[in-house]
C-alpha atoms as a PDB file:
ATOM      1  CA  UNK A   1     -12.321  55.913-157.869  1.00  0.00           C
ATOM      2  CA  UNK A   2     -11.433  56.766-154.453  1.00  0.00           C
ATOM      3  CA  UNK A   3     -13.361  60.151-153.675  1.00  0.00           C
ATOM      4  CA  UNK A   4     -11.478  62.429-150.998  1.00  0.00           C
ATOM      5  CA  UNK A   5     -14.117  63.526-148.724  1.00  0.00           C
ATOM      6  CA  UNK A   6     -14.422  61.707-145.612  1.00  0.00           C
ATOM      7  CA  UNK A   7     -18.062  60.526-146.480  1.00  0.00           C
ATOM      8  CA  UNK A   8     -16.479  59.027-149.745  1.00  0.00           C
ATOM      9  CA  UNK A   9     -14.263  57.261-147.822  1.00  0.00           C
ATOM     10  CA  UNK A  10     -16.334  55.789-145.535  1.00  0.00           C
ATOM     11  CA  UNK A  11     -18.962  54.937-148.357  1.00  0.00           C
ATOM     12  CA  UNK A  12     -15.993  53.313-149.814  1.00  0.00           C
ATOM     13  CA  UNK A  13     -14.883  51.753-147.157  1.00  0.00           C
ATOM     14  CA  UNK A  14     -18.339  49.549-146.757  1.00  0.00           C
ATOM     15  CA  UNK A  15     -19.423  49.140-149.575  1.00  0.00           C
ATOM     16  CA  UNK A  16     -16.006  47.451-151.183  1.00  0.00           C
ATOM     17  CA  UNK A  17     -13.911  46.250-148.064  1.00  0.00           C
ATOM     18  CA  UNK A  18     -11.460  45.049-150.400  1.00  0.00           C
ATOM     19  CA  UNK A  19     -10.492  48.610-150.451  1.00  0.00           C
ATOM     20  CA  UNK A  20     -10.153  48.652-146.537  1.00  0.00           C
ATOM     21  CA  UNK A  21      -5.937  48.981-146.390  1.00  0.00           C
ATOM     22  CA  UNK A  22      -6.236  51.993-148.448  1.00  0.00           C
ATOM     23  CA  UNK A  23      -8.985  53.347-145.140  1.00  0.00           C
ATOM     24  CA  UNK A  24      -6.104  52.444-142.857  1.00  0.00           C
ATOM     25  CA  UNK A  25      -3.659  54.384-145.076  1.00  0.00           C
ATOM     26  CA  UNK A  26      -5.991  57.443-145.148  1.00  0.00           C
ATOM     27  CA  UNK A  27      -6.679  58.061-141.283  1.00  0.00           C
ATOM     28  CA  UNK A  28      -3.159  58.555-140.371  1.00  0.00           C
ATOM     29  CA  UNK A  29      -2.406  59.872-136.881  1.00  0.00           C
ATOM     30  CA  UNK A  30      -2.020  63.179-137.871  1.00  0.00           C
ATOM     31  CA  UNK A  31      -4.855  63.258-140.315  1.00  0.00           C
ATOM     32  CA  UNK A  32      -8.785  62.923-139.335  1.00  0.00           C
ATOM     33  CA  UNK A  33      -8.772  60.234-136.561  1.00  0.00           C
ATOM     34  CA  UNK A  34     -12.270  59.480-136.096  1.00  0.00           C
ATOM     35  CA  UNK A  35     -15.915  59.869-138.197  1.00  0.00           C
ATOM     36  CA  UNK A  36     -19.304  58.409-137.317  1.00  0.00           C
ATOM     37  CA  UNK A  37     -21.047  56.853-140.695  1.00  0.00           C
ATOM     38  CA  UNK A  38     -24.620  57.519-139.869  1.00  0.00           C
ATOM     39  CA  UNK A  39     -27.751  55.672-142.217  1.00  0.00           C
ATOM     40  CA  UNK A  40     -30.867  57.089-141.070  1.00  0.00           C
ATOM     41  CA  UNK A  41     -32.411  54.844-144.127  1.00  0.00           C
ATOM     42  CA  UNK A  42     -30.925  52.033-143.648  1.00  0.00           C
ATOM     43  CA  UNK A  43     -31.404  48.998-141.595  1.00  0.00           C
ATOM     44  CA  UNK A  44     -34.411  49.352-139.600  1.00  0.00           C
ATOM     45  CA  UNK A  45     -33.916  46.179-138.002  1.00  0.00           C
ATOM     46  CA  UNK A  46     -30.928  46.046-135.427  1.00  0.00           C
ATOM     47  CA  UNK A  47     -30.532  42.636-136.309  1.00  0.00           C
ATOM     48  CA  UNK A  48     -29.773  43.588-139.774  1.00  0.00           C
ATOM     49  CA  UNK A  49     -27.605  46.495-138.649  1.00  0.00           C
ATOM     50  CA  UNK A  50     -25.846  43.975-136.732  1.00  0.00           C
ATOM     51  CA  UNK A  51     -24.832  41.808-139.547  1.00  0.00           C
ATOM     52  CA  UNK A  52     -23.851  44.414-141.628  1.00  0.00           C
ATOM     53  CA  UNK A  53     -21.692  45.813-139.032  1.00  0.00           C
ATOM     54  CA  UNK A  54     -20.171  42.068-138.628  1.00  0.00           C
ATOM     55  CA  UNK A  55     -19.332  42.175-141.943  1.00  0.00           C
ATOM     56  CA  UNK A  56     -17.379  45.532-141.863  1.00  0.00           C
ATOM     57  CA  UNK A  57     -15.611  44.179-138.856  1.00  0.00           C
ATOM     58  CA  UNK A  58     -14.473  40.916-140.293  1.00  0.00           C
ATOM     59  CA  UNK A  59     -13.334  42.974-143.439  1.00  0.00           C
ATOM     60  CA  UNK A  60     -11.166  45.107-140.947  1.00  0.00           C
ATOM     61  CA  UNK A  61      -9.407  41.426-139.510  1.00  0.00           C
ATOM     62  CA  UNK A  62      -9.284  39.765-143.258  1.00  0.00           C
ATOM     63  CA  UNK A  63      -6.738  42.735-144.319  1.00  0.00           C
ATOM     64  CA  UNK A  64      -5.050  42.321-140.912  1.00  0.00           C
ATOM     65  CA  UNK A  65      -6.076  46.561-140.158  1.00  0.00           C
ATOM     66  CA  UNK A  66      -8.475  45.573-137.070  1.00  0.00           C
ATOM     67  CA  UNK A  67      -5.813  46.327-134.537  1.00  0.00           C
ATOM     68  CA  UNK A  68      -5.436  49.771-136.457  1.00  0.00           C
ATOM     69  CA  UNK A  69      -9.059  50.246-137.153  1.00  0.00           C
ATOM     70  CA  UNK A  70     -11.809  50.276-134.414  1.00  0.00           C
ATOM     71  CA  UNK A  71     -15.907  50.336-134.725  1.00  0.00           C
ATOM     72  CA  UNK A  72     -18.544  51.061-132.391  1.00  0.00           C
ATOM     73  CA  UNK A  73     -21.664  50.030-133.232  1.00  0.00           C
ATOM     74  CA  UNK A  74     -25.376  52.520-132.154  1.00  0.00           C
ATOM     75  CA  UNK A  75     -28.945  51.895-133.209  1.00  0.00           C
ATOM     76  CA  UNK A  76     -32.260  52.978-131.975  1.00  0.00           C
ATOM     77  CA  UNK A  77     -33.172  49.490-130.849  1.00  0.00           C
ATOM     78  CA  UNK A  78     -29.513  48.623-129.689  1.00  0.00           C
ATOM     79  CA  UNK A  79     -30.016  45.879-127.612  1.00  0.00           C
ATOM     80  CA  UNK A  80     -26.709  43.801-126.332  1.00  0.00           C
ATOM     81  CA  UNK A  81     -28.969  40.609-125.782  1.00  0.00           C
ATOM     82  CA  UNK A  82     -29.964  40.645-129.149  1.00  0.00           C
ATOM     83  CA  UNK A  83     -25.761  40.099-130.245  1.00  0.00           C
ATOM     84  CA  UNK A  84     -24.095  36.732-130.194  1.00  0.00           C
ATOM     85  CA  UNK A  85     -22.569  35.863-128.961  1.00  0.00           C
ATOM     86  CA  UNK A  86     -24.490  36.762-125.952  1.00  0.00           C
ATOM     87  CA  UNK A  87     -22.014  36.110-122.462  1.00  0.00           C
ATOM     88  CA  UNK A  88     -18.651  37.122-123.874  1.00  0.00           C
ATOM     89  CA  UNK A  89     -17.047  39.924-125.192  1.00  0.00           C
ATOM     90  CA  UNK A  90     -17.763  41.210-128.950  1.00  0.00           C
ATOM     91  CA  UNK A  91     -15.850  44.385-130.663  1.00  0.00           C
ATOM     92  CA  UNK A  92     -18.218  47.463-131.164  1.00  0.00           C
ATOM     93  CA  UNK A  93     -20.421  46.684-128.700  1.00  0.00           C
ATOM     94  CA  UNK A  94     -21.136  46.962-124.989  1.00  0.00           C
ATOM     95  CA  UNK A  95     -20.650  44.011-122.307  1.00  0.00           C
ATOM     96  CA  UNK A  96     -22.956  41.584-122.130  1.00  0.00           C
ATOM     97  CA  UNK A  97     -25.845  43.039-120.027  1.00  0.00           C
ATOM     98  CA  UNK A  98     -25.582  39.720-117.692  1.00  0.00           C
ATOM     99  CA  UNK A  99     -22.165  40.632-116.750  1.00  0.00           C
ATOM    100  CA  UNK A 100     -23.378  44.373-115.550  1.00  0.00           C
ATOM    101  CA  UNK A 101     -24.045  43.748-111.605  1.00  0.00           C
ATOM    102  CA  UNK A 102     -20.734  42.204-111.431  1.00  0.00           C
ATOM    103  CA  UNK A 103     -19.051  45.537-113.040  1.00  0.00           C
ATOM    104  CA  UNK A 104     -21.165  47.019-111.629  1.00  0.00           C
ATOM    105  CA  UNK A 105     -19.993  45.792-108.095  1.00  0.00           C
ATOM    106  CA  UNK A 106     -16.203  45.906-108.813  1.00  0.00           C
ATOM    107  CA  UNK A 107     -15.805  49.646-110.533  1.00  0.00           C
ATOM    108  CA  UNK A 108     -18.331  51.150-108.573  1.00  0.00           C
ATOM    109  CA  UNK A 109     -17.324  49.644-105.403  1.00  0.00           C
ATOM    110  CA  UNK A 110     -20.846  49.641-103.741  1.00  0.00           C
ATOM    111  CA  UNK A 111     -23.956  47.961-103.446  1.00  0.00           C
ATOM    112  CA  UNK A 112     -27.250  48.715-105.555  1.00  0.00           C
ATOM    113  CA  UNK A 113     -30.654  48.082-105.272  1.00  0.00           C
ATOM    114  CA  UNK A 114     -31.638  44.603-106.105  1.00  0.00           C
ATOM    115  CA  UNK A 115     -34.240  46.310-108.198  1.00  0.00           C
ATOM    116  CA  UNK A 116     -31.339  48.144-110.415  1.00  0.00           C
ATOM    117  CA  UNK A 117     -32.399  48.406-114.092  1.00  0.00           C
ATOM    118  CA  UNK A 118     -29.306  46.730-115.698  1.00  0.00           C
ATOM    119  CA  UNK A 119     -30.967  46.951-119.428  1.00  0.00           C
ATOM    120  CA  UNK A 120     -30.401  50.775-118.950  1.00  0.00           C
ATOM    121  CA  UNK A 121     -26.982  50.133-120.305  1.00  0.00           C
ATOM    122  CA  UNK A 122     -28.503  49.466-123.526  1.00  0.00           C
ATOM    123  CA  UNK A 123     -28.984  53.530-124.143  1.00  0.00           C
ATOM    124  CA  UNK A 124     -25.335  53.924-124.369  1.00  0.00           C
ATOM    125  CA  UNK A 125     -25.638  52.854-127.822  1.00  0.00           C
ATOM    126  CA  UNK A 126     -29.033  53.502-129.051  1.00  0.00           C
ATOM    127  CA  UNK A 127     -29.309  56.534-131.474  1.00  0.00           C
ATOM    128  CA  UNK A 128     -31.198  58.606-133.432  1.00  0.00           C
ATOM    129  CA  UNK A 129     -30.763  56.147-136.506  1.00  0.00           C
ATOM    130  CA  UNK A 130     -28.319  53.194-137.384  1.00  0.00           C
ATOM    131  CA  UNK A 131     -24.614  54.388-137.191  1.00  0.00           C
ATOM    132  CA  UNK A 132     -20.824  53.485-136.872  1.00  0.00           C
ATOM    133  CA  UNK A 133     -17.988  55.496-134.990  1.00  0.00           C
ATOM    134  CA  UNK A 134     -14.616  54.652-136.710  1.00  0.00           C
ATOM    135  CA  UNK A 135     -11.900  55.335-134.878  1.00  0.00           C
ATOM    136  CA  UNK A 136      -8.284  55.010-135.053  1.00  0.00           C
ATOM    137  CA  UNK A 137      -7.118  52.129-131.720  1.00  0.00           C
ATOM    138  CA  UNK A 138      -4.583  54.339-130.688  1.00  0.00           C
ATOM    139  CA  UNK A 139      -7.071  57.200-129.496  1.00  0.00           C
ATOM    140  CA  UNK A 140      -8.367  54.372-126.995  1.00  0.00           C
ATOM    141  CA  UNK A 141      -4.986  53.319-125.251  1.00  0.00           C
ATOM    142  CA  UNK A 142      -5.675  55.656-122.339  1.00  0.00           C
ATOM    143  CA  UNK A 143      -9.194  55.216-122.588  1.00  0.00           C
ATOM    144  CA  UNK A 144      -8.826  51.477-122.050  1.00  0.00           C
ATOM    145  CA  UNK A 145      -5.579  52.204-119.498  1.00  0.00           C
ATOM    146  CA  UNK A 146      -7.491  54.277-117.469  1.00  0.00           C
ATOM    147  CA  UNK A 147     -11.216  52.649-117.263  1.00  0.00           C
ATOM    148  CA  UNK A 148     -10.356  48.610-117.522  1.00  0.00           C
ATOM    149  CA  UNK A 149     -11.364  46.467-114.488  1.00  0.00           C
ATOM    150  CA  UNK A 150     -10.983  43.088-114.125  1.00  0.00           C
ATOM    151  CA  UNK A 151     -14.651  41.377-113.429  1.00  0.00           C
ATOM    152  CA  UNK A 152     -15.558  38.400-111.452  1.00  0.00           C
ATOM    153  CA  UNK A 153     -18.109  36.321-113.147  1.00  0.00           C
ATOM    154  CA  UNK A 154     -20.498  34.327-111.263  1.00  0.00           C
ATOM    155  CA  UNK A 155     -18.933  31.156-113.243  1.00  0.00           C
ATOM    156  CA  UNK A 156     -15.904  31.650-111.933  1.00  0.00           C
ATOM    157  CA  UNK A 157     -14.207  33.956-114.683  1.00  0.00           C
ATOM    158  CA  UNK A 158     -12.133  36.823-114.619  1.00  0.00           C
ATOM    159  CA  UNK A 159     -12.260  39.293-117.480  1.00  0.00           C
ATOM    160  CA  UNK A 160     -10.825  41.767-118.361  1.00  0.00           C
ATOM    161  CA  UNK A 161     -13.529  44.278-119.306  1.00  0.00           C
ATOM    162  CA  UNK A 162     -12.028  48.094-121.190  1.00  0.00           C
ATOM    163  CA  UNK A 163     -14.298  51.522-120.016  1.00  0.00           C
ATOM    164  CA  UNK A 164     -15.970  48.831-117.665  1.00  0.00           C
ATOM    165  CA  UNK A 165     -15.878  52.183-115.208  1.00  0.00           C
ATOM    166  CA  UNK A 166     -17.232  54.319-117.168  1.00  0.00           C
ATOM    167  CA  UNK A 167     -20.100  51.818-118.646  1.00  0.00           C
ATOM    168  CA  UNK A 168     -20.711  51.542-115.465  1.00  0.00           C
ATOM    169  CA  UNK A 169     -21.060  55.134-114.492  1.00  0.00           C
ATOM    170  CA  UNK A 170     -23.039  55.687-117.368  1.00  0.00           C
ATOM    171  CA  UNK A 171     -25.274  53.077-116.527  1.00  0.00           C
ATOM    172  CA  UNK A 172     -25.635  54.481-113.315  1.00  0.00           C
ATOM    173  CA  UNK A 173     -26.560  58.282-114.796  1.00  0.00           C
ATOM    174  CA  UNK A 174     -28.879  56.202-117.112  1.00  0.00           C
ATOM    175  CA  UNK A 175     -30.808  54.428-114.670  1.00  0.00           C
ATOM    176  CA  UNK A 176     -31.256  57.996-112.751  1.00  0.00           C
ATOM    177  CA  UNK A 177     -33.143  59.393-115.492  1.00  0.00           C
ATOM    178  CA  UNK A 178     -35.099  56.076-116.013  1.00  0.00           C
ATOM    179  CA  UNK A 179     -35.990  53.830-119.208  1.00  0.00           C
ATOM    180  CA  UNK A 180     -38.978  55.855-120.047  1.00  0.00           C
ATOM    181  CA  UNK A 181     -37.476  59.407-120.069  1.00  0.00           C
ATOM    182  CA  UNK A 182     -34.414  57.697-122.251  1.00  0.00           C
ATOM    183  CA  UNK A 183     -37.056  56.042-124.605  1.00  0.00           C
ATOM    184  CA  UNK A 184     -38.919  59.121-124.893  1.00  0.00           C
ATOM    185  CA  UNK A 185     -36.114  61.984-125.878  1.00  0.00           C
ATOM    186  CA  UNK A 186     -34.784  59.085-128.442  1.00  0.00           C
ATOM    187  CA  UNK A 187     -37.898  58.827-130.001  1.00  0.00           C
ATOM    188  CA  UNK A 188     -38.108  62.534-130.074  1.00  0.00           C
ATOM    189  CA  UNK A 189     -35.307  62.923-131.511  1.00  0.00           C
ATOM    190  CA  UNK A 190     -36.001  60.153-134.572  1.00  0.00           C
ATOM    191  CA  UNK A 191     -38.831  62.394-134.983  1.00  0.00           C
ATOM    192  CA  UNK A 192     -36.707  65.006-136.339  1.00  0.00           C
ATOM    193  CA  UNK A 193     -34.701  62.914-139.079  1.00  0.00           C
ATOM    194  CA  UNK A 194     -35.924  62.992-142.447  1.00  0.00           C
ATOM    195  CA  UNK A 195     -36.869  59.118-142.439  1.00  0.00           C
ATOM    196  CA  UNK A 196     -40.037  57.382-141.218  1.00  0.00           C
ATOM    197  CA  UNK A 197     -39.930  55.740-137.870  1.00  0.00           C
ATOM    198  CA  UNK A 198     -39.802  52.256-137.870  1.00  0.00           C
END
């Protein structure tokens, strides 16, 4: 049975994606619009985390909800690289990192350091432990209105790339702090879960 908690739901959700409409029934516009499933014991390995999160996606598209139902996908070791496939877009995760001084040239509108640490971008999704935000498409209409850019590739493409402004921004804020500060509070943090590290 169905439990009515959100938790339940989400349990529900991916562990029997058969069930999936009835998710899509549940989160209705004027009910809970968003949760993040976290599993601090689960899936050590991004790669892993990566398939199951695959798997929950595809569910969403088999029952024809995935233009209802969106998923972003965080990890301690979240590393965009490390998806496939690697130089095109893939729902729940970032850009692909070798697309980021492009962006990063068209939605900031300046230059950067040749030096710039791109892989920065990477702590946008890294976390504490393995988790999922679920979220209802609608709630990122404006988001995507109001952040999309349309990127130049150096083979000749042009994508169009939504919240490539503010990955790009946040990038930016990122690389101010520096990989080793980032790696350090995130690891402090993991600290605190109830869960060995990795």
């Amino acid at each position: 049975m169905l439990g009515e908690t959100p938790a339940d739901k989400a349990t529900f959700l991916l562990s029997a994606p058969a069930f999936a409409p009835r998710f899509a029934t549940w989160v209705t516009p004027v009910d809970k619009a968003t949760f993040l499933l976290s599993a601090p014991a689960f899936a050590p390995r991004f790669s892993t985390w990566v398939a199951y999160t695959e798997l929950m996606t595809s569910s969403l598209k088999l029952f024809g909800i995935s233009d209802i139902i969106k998923t972003i996908v965080f990890h301690p070791d979240y590393s965009r690289a490390a998806v496939e496939p690697s130089n095109s877009l893939k729902a729940g995760h970032l850009p692909p990192l070798a697309w980021m001084p492009n962006m990063m040239r068209s939605a900031l509108k300046g230059l950067l350091a040749e030096d710039f640490d791109y892989s920065v971008s990477d702590f946008q999704r890294r976390a504490p432990c393995p988790a999922i935000n679920v979220l209802r498409a609608e709630m990122m209409d404006t988001f995507v209105t109001n952040t999309e850019n349309i990127v130049s590739l150096d083979d000749g493409r042009h994508v169009r790339v939504s919240g490539a402004r503010v990955y790009c921004a946040n990038t930016r804020e990122l690389a101010a702090v520096g990989a080793e500060a980032l790696e350090a509070a995130l690891h402090k943090e993991m600290e605190g879960l109830a869960v060995p590290l990795p």
